[in-house]
Protein backbone atom coordinates (compact mmCIF):
# COMPACT_ATOMS: atom_id res chain seq x y z
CA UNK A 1 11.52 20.65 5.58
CA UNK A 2 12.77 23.67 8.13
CA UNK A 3 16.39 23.56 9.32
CA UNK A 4 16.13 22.88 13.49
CA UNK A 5 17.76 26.06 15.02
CA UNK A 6 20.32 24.68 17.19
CA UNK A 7 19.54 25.52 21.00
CA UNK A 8 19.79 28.55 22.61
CA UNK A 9 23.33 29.26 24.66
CA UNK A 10 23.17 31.96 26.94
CA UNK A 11 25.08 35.04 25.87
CA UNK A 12 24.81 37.42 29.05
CA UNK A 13 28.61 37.02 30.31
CA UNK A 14 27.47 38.23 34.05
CA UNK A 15 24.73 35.40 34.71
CA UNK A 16 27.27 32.93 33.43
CA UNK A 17 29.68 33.84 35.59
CA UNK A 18 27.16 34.25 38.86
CA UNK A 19 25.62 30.83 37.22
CA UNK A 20 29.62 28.98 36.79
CA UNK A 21 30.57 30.38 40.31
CA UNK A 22 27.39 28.66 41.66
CA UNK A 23 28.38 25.74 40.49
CA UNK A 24 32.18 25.69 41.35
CA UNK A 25 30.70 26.31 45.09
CA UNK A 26 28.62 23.56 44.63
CA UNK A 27 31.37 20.92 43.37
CA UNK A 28 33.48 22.30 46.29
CA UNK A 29 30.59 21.04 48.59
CA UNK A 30 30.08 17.92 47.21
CA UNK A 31 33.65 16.98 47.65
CA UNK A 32 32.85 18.17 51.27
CA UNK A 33 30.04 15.73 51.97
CA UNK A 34 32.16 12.64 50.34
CA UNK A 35 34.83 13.62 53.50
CA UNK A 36 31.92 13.78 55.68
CA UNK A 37 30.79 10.41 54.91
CA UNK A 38 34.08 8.80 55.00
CA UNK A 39 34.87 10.40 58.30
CA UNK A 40 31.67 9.14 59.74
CA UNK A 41 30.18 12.72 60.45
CA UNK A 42 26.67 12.86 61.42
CA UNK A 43 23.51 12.28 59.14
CA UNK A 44 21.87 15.75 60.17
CA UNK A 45 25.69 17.34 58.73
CA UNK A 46 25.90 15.14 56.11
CA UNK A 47 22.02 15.95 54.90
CA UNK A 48 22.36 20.04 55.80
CA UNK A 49 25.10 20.14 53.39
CA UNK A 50 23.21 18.32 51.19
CA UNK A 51 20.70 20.29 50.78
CA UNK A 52 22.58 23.24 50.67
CA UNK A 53 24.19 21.45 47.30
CA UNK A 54 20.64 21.00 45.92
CA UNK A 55 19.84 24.49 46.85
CA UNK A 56 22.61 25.84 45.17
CA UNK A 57 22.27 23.69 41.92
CA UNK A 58 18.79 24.70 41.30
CA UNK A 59 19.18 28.32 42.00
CA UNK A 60 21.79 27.57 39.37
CA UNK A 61 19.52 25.62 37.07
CA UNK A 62 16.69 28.19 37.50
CA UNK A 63 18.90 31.50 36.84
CA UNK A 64 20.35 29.64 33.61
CA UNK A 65 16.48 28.96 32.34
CA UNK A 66 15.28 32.56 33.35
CA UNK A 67 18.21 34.28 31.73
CA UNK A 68 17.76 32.43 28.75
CA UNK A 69 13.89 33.10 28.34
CA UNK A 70 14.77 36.59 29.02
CA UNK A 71 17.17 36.54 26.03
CA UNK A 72 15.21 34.68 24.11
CA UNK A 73 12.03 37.04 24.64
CA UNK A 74 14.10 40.30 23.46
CA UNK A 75 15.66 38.76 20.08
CA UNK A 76 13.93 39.77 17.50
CA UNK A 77 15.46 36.95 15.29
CA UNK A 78 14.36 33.82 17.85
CA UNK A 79 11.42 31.68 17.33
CA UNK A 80 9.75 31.89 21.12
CA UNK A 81 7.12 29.34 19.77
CA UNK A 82 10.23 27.42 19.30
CA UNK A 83 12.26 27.77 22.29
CA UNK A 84 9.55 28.62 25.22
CA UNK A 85 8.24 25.61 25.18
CA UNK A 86 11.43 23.95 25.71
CA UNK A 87 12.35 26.04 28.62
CA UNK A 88 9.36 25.27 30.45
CA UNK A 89 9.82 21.75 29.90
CA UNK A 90 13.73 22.20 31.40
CA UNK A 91 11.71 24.74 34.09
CA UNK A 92 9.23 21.90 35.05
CA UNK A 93 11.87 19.12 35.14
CA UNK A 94 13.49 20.84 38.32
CA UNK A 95 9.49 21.25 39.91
């Protein structure tokens, strides 16, 4: 029986920090919209930033994924019958 290789982490320091920054934004926001909803702020406010949230976490989501296939593609040493698979399964789950 084959070790399992353990996942792939993403090694390109510049998409993890345009990918962590996207998230800290996104944190920031969701703090927002809990002050929204305790200060009784409108639905459409409330729903607009929101969205923007979900927005930002899948652009997130989706950069991770792509940068990772991308690495994944040019190593010589990973299995892409392995891992591409997987990453269209995590791709799909945000569809």
């Amino acid at each position: 029986m084959t070790a399992k290789k353990p996942p792939h982490v993403l090694q390109d320091q510049v998409q993890l920090e345009s990918i962590t920054k996207r998230v800290k934004r996104a944190n920031g926001q969701m703090g927002a919209i809990v002050r929204m909803l305790e200060e009784g702020r409108s639905c459409e406010d409330i729903v607009t930033q929101m969205a923007a949230v979900a927005k930002a976490v899948n652009t997130a989501a989706f950069t991770l994924i792509s940068a990772s296939l991308k690495e994944c593609l040019v190593d010589p040493d990973t299995d892409a019958d392995d891992i591409v698979p997987r990453l269209q399964k995590l791709f799909l789950s945000l569809a």
